[in-house]
N, C-alpha and C. Protein backbone atom coordinates (compact mmCIF):
# COMPACT_ATOMS: atom_id res chain seq x y z
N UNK A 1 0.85 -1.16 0.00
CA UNK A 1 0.00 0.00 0.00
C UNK A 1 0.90 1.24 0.00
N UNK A 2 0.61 1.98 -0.92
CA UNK A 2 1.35 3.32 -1.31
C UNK A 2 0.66 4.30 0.21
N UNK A 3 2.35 5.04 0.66
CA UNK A 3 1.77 6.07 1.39
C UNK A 3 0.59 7.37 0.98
N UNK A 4 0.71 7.78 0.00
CA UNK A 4 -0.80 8.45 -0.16
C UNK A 4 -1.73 7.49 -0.23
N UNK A 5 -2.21 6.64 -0.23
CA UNK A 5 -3.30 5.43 0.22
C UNK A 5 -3.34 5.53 1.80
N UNK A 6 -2.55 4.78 2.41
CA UNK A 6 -2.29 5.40 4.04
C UNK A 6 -3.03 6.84 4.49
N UNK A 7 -2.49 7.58 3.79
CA UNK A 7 -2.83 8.81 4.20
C UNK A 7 -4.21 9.14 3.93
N UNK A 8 -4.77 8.63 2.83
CA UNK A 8 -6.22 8.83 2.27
C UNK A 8 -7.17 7.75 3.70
N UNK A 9 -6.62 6.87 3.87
CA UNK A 9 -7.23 5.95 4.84
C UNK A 9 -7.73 6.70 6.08
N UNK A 10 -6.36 6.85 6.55
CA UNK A 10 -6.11 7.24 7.65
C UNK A 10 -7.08 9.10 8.35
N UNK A 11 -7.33 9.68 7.17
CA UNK A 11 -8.05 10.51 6.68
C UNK A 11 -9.54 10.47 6.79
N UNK A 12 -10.01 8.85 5.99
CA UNK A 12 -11.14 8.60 6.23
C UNK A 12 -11.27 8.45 7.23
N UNK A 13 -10.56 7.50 8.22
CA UNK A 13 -10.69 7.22 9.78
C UNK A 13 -11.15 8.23 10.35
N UNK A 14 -10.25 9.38 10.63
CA UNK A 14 -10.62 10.59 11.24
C UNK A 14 -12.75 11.19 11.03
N UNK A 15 -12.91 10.93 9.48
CA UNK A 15 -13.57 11.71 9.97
C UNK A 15 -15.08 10.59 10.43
N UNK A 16 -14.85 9.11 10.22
CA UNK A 16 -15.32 8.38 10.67
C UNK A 16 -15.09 8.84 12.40
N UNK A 17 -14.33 8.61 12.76
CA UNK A 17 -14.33 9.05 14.39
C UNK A 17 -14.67 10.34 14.80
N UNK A 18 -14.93 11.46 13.90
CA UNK A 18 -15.48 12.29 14.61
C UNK A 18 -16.78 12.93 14.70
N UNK A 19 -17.45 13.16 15.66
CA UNK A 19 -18.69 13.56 15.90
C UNK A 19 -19.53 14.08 15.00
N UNK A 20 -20.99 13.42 15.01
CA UNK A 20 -21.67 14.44 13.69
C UNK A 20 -22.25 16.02 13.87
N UNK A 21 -22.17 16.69 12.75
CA UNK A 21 -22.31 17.98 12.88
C UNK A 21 -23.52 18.35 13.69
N UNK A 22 -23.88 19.46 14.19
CA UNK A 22 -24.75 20.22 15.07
C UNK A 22 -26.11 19.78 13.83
N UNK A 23 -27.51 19.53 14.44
CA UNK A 23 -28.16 19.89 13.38
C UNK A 23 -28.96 21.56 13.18
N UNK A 24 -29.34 21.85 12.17
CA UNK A 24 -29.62 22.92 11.81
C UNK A 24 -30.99 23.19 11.89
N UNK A 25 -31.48 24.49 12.17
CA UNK A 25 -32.84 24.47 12.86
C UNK A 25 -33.69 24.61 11.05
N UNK A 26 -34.95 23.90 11.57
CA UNK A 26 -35.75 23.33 10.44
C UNK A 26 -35.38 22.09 9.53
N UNK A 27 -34.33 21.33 9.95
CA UNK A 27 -33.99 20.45 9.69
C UNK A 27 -34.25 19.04 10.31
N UNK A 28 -34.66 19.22 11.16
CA UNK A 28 -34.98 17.84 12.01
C UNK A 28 -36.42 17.07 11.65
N UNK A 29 -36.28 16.11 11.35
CA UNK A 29 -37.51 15.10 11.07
C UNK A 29 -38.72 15.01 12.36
N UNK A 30 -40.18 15.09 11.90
CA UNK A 30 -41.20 15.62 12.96
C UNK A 30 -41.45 14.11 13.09
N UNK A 31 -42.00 13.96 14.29
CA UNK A 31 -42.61 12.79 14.87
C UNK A 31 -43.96 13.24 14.48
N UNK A 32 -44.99 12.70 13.45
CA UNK A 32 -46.29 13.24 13.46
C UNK A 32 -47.53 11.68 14.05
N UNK A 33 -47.88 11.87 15.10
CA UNK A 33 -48.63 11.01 15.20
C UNK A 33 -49.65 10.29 14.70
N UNK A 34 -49.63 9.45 14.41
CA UNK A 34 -50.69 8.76 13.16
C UNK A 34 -52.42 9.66 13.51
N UNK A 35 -53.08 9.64 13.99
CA UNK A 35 -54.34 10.16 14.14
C UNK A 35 -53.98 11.91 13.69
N UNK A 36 -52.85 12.60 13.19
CA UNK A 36 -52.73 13.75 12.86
C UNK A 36 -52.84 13.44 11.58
N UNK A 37 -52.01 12.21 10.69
CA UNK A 37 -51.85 12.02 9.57
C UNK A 37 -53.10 11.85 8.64
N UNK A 38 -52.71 12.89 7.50
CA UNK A 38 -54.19 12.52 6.13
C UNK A 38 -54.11 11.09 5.57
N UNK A 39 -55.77 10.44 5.89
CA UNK A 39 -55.31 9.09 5.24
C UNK A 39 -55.09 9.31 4.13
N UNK A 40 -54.78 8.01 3.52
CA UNK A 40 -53.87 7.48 1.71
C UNK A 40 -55.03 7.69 1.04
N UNK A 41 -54.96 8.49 0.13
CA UNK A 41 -55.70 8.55 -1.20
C UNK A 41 -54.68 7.90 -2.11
N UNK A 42 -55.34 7.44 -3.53
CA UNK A 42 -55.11 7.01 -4.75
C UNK A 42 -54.53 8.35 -5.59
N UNK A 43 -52.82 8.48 -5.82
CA UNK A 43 -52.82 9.20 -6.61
C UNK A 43 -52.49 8.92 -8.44
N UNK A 44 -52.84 7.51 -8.47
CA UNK A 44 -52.88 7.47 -10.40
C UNK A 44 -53.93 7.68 -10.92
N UNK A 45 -53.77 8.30 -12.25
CA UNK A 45 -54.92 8.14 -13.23
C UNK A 45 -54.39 9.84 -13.32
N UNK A 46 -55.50 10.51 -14.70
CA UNK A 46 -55.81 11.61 -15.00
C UNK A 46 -57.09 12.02 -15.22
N UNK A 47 -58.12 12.56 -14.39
CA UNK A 47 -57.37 13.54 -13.31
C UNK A 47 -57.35 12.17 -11.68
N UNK A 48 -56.91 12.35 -10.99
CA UNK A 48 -56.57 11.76 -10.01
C UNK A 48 -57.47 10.50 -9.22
N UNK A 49 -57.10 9.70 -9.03
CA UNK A 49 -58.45 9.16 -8.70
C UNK A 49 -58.87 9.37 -7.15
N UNK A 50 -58.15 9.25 -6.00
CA UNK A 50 -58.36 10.10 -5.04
C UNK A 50 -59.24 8.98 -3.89
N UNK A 51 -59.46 7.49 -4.58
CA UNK A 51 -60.23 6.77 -3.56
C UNK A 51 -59.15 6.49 -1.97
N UNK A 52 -60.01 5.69 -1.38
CA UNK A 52 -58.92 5.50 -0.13
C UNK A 52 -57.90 4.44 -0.65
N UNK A 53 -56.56 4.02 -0.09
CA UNK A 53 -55.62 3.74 -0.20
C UNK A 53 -55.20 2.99 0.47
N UNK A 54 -53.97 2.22 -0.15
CA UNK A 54 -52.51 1.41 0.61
C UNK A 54 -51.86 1.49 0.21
N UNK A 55 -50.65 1.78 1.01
CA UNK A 55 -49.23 2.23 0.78
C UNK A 55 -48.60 0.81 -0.30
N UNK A 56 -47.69 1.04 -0.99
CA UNK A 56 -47.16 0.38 -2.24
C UNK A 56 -46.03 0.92 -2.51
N UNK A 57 -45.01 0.13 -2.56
CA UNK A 57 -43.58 0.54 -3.32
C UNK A 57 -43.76 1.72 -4.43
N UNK A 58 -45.00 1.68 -5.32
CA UNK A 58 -45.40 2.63 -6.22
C UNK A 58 -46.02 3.99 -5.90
N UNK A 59 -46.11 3.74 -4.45
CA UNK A 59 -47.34 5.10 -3.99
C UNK A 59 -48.49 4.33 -3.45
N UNK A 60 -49.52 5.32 -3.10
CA UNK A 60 -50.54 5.07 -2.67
C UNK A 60 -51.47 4.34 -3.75
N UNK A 61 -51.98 3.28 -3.61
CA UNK A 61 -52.80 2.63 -4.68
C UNK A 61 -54.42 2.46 -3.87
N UNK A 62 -55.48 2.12 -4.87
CA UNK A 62 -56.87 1.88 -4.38
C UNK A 62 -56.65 0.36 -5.46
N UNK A 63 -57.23 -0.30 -5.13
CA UNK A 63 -57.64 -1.53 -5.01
C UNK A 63 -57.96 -1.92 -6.28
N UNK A 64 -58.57 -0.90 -7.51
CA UNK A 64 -58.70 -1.16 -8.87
C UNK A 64 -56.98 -0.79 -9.48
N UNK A 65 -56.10 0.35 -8.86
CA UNK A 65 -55.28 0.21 -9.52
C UNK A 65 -53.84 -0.07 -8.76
N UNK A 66 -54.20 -0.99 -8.27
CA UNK A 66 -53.08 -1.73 -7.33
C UNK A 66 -52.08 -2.73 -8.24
N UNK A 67 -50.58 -1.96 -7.68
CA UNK A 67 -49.33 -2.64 -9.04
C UNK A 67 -49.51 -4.37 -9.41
N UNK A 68 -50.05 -5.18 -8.48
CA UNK A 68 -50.11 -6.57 -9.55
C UNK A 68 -51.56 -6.15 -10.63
N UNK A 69 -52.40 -5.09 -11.09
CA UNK A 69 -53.65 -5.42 -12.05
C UNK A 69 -52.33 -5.37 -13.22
N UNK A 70 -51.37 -4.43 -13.13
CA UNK A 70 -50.70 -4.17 -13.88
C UNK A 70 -49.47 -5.26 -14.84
N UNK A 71 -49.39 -6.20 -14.06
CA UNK A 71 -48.69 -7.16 -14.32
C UNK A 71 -49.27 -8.16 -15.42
N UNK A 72 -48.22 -8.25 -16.35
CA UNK A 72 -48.66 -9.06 -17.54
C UNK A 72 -49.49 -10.58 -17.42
N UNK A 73 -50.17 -11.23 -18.18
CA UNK A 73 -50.07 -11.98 -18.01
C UNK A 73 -49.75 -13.53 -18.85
């Protein structure tokens, strides 16, 4: 291992070991309690379809356009 490798390492180490920065105000993630939260509407289609919902790798889906109708067959 070449000394500038060492040094690049040794570099990373540092800033692996040192403390994370201050956070910055308006930056911090809210705890919102579920009974505050808007339930899931359906947002595919044009114009929107807007029924109630379940969460999906794709978004919010309703039940007619939920990602397996979509799947070939």
């Amino acid at each position: 291992m070449s000394a500038r490798t060492r040094a690049r390492l040794a570099a990373a180490r540092a800033l692996l070991d040192a403390p994370p920065p201050e956070p910055l105000p308006g930056q911090a993630a809210l705890d919102v309690p579920i009974a505050d939260r808007p339930p899931l509407t359906c947002d595919t289609g044009n114009p929107v379809c807007g029924a109630p919902a379940r969460p999906y790798a794709a978004g919010p889906r309703c039940d007619r356009h939920r990602p397996s109708t979509y799947r070939p067959q």
